[in-house]
C-alpha atoms as a PDB file:
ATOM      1  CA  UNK A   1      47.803 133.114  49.350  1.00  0.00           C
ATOM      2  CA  UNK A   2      45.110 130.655  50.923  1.00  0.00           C
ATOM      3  CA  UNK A   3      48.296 129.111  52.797  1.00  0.00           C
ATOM      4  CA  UNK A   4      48.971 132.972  53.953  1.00  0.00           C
ATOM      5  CA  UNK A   5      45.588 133.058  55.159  1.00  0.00           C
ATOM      6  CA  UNK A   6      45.055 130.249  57.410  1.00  0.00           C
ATOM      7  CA  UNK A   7      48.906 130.865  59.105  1.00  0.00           C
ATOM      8  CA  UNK A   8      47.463 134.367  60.115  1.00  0.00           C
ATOM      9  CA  UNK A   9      43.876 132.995  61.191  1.00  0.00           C
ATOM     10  CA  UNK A  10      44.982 129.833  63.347  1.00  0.00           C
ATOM     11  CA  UNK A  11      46.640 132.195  66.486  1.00  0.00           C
ATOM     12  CA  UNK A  12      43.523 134.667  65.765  1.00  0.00           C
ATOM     13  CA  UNK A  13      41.065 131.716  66.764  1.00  0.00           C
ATOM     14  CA  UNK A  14      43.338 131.164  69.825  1.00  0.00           C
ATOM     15  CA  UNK A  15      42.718 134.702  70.714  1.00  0.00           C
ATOM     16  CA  UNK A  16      39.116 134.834  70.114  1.00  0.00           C
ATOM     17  CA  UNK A  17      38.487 131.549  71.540  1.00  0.00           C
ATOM     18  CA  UNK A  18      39.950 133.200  74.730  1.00  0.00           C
ATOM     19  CA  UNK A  19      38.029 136.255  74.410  1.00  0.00           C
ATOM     20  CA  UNK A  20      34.864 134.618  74.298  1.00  0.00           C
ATOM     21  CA  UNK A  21      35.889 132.192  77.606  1.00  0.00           C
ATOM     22  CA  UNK A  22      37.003 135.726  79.251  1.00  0.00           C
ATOM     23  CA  UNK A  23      33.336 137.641  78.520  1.00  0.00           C
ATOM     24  CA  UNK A  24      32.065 136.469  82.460  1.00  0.00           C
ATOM     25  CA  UNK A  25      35.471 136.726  84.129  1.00  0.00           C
ATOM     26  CA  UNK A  26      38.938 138.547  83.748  1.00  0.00           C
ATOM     27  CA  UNK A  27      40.918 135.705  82.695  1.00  0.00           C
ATOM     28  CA  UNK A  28      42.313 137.018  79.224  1.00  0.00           C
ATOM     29  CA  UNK A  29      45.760 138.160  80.459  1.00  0.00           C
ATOM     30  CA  UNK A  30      46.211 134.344  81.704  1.00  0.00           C
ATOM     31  CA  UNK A  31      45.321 133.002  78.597  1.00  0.00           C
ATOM     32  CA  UNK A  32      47.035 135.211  75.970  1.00  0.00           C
ATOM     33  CA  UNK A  33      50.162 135.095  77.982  1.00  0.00           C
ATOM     34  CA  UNK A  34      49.887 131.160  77.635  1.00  0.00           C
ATOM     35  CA  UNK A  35      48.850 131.312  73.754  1.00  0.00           C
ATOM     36  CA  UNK A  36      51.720 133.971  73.076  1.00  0.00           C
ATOM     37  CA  UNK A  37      54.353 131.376  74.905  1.00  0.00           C
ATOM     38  CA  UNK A  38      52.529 128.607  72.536  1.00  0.00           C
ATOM     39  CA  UNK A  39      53.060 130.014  68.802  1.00  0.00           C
ATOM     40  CA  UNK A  40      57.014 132.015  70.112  1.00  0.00           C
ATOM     41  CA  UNK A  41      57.859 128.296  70.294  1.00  0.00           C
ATOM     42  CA  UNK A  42      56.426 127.653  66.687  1.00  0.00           C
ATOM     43  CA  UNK A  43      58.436 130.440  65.183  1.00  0.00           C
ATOM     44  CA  UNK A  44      61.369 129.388  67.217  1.00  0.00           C
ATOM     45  CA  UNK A  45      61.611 125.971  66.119  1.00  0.00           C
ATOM     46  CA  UNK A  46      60.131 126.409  62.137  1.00  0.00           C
ATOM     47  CA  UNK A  47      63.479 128.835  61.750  1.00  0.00           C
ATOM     48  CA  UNK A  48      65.907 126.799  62.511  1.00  0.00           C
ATOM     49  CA  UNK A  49      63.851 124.056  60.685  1.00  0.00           C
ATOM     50  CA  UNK A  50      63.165 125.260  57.651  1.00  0.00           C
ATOM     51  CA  UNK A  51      66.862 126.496  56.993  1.00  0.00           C
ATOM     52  CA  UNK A  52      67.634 122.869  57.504  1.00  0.00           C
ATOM     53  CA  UNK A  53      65.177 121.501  55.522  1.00  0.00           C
ATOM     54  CA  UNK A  54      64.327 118.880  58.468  1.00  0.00           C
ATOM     55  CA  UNK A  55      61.320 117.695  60.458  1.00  0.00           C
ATOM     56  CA  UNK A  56      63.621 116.045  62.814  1.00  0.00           C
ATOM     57  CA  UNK A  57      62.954 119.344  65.555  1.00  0.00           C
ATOM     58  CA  UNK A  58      58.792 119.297  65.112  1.00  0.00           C
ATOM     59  CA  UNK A  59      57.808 116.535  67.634  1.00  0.00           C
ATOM     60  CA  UNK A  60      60.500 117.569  70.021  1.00  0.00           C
ATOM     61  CA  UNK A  61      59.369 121.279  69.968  1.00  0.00           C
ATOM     62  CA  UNK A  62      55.499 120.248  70.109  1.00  0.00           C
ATOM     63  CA  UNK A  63      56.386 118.531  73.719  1.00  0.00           C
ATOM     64  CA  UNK A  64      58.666 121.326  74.677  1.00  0.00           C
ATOM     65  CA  UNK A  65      55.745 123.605  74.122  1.00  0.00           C
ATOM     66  CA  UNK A  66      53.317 121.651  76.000  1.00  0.00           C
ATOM     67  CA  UNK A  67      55.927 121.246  78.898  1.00  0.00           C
ATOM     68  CA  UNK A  68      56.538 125.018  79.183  1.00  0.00           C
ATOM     69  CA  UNK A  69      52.611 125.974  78.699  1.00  0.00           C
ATOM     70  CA  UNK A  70      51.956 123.471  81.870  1.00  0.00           C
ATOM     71  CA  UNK A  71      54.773 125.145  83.304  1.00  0.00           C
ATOM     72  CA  UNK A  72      53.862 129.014  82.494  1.00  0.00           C
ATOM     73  CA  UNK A  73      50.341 128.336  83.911  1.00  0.00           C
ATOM     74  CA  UNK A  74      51.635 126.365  87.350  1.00  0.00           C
ATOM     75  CA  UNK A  75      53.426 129.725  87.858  1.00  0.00           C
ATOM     76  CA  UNK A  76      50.862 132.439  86.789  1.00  0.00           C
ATOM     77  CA  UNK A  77      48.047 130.427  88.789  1.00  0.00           C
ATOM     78  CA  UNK A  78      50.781 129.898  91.988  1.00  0.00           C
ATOM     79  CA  UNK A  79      51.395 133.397  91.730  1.00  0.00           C
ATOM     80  CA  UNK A  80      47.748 134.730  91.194  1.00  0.00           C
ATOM     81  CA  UNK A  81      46.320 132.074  94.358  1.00  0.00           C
ATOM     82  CA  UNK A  82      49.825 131.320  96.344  1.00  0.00           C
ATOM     83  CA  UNK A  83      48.193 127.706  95.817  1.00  0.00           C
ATOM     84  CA  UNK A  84      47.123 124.655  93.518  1.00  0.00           C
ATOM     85  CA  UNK A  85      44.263 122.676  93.836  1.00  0.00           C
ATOM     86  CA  UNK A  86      44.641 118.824  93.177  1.00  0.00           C
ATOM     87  CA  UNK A  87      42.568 119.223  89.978  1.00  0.00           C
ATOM     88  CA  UNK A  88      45.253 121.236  88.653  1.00  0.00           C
ATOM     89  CA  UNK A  89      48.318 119.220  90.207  1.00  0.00           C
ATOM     90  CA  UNK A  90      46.660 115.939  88.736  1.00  0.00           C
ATOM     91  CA  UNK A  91      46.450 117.941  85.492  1.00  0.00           C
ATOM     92  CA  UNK A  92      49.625 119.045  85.538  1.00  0.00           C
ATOM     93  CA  UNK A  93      51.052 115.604  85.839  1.00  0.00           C
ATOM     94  CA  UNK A  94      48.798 113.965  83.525  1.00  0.00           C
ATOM     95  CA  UNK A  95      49.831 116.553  80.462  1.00  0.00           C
ATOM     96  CA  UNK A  96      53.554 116.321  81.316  1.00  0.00           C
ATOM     97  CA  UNK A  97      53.545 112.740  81.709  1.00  0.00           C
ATOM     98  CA  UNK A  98      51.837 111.717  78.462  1.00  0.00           C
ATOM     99  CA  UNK A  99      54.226 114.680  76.508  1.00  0.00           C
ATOM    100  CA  UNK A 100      57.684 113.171  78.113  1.00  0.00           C
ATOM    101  CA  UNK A 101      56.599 109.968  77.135  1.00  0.00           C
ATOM    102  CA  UNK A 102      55.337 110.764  73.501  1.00  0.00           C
ATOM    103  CA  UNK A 103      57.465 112.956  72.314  1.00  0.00           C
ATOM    104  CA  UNK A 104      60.773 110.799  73.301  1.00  0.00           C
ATOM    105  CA  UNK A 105      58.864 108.071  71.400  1.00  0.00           C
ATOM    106  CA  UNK A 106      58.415 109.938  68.598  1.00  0.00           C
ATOM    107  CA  UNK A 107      61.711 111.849  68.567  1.00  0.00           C
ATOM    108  CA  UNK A 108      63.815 108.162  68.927  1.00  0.00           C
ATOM    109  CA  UNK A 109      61.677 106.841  65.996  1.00  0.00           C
ATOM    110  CA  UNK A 110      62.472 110.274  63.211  1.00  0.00           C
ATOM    111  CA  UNK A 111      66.106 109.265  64.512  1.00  0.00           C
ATOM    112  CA  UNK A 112      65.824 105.911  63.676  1.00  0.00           C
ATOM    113  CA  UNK A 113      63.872 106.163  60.397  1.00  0.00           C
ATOM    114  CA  UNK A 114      65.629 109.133  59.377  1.00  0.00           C
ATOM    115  CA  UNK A 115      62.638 111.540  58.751  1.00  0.00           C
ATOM    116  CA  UNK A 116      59.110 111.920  59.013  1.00  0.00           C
ATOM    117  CA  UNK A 117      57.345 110.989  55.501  1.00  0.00           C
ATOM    118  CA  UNK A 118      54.304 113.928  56.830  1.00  0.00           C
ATOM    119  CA  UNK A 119      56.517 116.397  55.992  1.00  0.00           C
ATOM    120  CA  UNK A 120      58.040 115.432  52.660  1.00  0.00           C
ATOM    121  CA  UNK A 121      56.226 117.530  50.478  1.00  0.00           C
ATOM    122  CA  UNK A 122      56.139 120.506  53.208  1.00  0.00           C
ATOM    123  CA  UNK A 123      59.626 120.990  54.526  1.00  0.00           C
ATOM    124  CA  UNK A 124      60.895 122.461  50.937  1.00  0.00           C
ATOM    125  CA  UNK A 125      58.129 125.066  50.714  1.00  0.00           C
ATOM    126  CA  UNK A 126      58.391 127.935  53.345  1.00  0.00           C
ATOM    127  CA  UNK A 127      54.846 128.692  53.664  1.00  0.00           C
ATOM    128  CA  UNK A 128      53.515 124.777  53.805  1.00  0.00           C
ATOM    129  CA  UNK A 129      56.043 124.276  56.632  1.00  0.00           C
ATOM    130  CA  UNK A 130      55.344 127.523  58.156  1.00  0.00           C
ATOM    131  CA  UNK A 131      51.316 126.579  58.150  1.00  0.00           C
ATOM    132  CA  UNK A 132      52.564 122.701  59.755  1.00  0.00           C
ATOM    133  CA  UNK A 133      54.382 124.556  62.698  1.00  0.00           C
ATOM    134  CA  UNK A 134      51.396 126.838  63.245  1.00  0.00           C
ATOM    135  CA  UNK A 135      49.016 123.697  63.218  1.00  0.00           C
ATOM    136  CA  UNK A 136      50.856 122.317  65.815  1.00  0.00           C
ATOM    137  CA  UNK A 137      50.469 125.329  67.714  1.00  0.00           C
ATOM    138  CA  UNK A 138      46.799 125.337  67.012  1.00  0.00           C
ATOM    139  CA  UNK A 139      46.763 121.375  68.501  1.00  0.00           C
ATOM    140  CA  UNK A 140      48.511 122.698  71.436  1.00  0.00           C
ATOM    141  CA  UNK A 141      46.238 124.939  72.277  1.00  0.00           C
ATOM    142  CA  UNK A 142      43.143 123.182  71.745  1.00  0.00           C
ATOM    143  CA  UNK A 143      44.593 120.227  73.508  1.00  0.00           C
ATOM    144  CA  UNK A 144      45.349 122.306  76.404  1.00  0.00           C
ATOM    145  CA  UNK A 145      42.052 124.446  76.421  1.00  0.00           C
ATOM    146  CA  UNK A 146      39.912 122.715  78.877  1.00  0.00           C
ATOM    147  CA  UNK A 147      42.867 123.048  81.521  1.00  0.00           C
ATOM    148  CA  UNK A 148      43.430 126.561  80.851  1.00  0.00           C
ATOM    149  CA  UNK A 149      39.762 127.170  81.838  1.00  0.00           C
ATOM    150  CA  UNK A 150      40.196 125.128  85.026  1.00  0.00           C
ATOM    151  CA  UNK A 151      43.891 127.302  85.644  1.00  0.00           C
ATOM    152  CA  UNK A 152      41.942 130.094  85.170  1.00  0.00           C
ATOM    153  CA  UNK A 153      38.820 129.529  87.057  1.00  0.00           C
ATOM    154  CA  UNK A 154      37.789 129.261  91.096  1.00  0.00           C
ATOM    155  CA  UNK A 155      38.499 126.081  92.536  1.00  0.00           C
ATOM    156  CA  UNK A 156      36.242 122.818  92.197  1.00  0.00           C
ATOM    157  CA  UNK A 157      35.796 119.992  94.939  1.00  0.00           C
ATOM    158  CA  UNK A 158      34.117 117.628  92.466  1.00  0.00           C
ATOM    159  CA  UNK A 159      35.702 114.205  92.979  1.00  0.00           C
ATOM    160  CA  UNK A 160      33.236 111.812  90.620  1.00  0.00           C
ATOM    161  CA  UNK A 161      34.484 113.578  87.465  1.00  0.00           C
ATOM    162  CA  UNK A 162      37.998 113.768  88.560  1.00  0.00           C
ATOM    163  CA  UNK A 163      38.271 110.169  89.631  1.00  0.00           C
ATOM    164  CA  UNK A 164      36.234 109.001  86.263  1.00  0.00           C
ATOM    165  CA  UNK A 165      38.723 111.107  83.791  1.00  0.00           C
ATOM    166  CA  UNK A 166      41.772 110.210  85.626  1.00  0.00           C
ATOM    167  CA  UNK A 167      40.660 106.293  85.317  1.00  0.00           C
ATOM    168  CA  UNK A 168      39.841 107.223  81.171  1.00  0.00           C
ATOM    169  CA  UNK A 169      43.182 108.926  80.858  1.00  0.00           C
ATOM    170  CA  UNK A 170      45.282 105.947  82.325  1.00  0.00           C
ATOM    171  CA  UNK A 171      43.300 103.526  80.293  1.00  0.00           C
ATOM    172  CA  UNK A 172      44.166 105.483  77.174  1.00  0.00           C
ATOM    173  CA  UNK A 173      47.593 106.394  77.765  1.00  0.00           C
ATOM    174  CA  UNK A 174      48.121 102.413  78.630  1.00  0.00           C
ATOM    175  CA  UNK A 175      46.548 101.894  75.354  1.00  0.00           C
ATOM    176  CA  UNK A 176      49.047 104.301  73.700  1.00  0.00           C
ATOM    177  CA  UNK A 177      51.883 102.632  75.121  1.00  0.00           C
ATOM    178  CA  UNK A 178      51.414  99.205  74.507  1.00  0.00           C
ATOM    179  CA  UNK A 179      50.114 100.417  70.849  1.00  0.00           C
ATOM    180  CA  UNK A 180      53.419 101.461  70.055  1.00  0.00           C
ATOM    181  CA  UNK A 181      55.900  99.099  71.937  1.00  0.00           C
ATOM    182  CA  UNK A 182      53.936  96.356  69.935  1.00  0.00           C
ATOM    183  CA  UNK A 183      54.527  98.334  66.608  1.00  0.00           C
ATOM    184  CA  UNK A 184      57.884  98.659  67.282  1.00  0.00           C
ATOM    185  CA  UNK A 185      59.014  95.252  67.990  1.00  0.00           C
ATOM    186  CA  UNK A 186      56.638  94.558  64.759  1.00  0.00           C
ATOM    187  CA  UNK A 187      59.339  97.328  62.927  1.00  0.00           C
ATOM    188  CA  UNK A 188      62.527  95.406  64.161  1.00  0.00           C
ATOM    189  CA  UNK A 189      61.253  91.613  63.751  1.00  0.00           C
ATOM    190  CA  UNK A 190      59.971  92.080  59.875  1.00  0.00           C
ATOM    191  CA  UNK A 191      61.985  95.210  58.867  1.00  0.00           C
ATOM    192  CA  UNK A 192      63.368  93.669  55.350  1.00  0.00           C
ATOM    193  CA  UNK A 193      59.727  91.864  54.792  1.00  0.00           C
ATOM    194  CA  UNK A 194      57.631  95.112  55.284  1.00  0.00           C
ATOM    195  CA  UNK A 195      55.059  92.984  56.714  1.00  0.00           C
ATOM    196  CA  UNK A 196      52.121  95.042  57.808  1.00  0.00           C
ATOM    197  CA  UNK A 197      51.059  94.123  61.864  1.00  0.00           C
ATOM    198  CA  UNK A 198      47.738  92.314  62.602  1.00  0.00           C
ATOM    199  CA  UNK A 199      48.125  91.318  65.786  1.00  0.00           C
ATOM    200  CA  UNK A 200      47.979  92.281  69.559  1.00  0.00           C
ATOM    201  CA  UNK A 201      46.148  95.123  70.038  1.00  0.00           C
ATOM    202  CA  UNK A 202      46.277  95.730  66.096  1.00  0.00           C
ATOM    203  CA  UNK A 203      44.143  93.158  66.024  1.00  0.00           C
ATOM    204  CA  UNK A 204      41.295  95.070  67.873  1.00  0.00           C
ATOM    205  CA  UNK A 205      41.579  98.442  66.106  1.00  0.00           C
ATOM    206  CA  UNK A 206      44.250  99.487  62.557  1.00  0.00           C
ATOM    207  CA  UNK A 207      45.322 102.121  64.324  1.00  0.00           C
ATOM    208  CA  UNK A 208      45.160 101.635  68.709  1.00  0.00           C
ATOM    209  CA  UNK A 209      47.876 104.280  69.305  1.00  0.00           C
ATOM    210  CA  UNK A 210      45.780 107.288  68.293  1.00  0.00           C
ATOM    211  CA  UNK A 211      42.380 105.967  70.284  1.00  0.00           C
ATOM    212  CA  UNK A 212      44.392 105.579  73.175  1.00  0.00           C
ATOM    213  CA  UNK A 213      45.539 109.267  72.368  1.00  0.00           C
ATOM    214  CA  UNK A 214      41.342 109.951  72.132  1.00  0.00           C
ATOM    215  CA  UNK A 215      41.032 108.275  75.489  1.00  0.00           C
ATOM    216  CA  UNK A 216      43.624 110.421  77.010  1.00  0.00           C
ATOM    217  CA  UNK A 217      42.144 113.752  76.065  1.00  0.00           C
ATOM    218  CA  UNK A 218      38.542 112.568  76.630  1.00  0.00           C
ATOM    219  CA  UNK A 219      39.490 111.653  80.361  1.00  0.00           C
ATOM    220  CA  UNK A 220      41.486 115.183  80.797  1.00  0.00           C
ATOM    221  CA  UNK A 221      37.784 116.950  79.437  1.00  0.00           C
ATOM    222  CA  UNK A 222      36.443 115.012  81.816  1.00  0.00           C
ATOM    223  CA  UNK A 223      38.516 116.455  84.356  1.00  0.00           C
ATOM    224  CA  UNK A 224      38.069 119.778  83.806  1.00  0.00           C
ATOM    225  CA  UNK A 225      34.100 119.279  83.290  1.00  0.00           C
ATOM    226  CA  UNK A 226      32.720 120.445  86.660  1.00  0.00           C
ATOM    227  CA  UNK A 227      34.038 123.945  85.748  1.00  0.00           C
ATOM    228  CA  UNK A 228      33.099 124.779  83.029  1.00  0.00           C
ATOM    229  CA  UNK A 229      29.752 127.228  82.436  1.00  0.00           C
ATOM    230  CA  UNK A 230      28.389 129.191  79.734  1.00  0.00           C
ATOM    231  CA  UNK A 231      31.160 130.196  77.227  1.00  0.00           C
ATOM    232  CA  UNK A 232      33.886 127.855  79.087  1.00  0.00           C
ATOM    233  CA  UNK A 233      31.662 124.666  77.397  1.00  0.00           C
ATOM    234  CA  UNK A 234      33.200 125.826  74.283  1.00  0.00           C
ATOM    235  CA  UNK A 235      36.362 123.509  75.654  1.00  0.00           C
ATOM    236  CA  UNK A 236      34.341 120.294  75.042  1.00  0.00           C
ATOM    237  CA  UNK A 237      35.858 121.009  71.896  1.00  0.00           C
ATOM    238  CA  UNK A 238      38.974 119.209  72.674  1.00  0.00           C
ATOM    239  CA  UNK A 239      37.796 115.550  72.198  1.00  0.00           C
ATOM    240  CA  UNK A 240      36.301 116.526  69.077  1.00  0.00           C
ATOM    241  CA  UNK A 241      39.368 117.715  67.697  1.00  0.00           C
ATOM    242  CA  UNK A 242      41.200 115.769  68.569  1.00  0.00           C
ATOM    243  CA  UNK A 243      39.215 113.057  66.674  1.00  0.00           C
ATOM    244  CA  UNK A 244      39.693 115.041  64.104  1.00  0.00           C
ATOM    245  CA  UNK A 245      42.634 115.761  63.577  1.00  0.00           C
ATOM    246  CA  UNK A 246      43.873 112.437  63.877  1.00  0.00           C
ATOM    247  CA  UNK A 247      41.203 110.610  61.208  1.00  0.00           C
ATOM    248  CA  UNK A 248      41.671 113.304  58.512  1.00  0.00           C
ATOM    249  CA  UNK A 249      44.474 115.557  59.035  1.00  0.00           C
ATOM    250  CA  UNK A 250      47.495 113.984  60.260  1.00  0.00           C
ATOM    251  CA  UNK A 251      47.415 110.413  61.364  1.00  0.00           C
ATOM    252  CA  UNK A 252      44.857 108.054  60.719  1.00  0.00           C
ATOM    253  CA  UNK A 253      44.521 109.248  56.841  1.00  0.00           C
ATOM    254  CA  UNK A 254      47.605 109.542  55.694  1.00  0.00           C
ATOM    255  CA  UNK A 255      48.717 106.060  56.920  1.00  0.00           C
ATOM    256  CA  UNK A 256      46.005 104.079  55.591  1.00  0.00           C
ATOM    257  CA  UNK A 257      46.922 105.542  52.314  1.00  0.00           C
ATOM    258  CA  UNK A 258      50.498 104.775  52.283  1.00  0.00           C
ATOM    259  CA  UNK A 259      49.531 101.229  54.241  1.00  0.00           C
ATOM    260  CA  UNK A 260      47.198 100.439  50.642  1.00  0.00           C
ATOM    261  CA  UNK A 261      49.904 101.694  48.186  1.00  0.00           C
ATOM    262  CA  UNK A 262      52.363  98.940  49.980  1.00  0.00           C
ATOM    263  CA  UNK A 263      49.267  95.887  50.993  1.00  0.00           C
ATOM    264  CA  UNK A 264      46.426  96.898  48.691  1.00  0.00           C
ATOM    265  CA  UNK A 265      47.145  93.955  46.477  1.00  0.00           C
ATOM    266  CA  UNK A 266      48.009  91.343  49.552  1.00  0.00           C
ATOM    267  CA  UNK A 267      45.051  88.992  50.408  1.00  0.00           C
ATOM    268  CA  UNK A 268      45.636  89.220  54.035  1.00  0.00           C
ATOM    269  CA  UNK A 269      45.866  93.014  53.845  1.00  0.00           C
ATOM    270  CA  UNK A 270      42.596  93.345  52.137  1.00  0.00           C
ATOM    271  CA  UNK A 271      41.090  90.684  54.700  1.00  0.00           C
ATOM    272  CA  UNK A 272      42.597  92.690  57.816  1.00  0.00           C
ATOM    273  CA  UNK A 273      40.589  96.056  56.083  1.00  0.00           C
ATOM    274  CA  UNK A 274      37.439  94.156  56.287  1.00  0.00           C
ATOM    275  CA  UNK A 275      37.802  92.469  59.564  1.00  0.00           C
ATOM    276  CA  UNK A 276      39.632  95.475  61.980  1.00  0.00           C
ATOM    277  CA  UNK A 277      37.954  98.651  62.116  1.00  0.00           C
ATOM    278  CA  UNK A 278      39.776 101.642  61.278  1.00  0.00           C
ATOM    279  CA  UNK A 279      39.465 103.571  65.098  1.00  0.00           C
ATOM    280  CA  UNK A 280      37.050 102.609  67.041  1.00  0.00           C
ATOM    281  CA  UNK A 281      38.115  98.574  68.245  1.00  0.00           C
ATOM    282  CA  UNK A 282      35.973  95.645  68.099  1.00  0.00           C
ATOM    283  CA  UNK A 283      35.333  94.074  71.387  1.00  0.00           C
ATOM    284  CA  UNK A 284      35.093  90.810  70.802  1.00  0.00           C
END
């Protein structure tokens, strides 16, 4: 029943969210056109899904809807202004750019592996997968919320905050990228010793991938920042979340559990916990 509740209430804080952006301006057709778009994907990928019992569709559906939202909102604001500003072109290009990327990454790696060990204990219950696919809708959205309010807003000729989130998003997506090309050679080289990686930019930080995926949607806040004003600064929300949801809800936590129930016992394991911080990386 609790499950029930928080599948109905996750596209109702979408829609309030909105609301509450739209009090000063009339911008609440743009976003609950893009929110609709957002959670018809959901329900369109958790069918076929669920009958199949498989996770293998969730990533790949999670980039399709951020491709299509960017896509939906080039057109409505093209069709509402007959013209883009660079802040949204460079926005544009940095959301479908980091989603082409990640989601082929991720979609070649369930392939490879076989499945997804998040969803092992979800995909057999109908309203625990059901409540995964809205999440991800939820993530979407939030992800996408600062650039909504910029798609939706009067243009902005700041170039300081544009020039200092574009160089945080590149460093971050970099970050991301050479995060998980050094975790997958790790995978290939030591796939029958299950050795856990310590080194490269694993060395710095346990898990580098998800703060370059903080960096990335810290530098697109950034971005958006000169427009915002009052309600709009609710979209500072983004970073936050995004932190989040990757130390407690699905990333960070769940694979320093499984990481102890296969090292806890190894010396160098237990070292590399006391030496490499969790997020955040050491500098020197």
């Amino acid at each position: 029943m609790i499950r029930i509740f928080y599948i109905l209430t996750i596209p109702l804080l979408t829609f309030f969210l909105s609301f509450l952006i739209s009090i000063d301006n009339n911008e609440l057709g743009f976003f609950i056109k893009v929110i609709t778009l957002i959670f018809i994907l959901q329900l369109t990928g958790f069918i076929p899904s669920f009958y199949l019992k498989s996770e293998k569709y969730y990533d790949l559906f999670g980039g399709l809807t951020f491709v299509s939202s960017i896509l939906l909102m080039l057109f409505l604001k093209f069709r509402i202004a007959s013209d883009l500003n660079i802040r949204e072109i460079i926005l544009a290009l940095c959301v479908l750019l980091w989603t082409i990327r990640l989601s082929f990454f991720l979609f070649q790696r369930v392939k490879r592996v076989g499945k997804d060990v998040r969803f092992d204990n979800l995909k057999f219950s109908l309203s625990k997968f059901l409540l995964a696919w809205m999440t991800q809708g939820l993530w979407v959205f939030i992800c996408l919320f600062p650039i909504l309010v910029v798609f939706s807003s009067p243009a902005n000729n700041d170039i300081t905050y544009l020039t200092l989130g574009c160089l945080l998003y590149l460093f971050g997506l970099l970050i991301e990228i050479i995060a998980d090309y050094q975790k997958t050679i790790h995978n290939k080289l030591n796939n029958k010793k299950r050795k856990f990686i310590s080194s490269g930019l694993w060395s710095k930080s346990r898990h580098p991938n998800y703060f370059g995926e903080f960096l990335i949607w810290t530098g697109i806040t950034i971005i958006c920042f000169p427009v915002f004003s009052g309600f709009k600064y609710l979209s500072l929300i983004t970073p936050i979340f995004i932190y989040f949801l990757l130390n407690y809800i699905s990333g960070v936590n769940l694979l320093e559990k499984r990481a102890k129930e296969k090292w806890g016992n190894n010396p160098e394991y237990v070292k590399y916990l006391k030496t490499t911080p969790k997020f955040f990386p050491k500098i020197f």
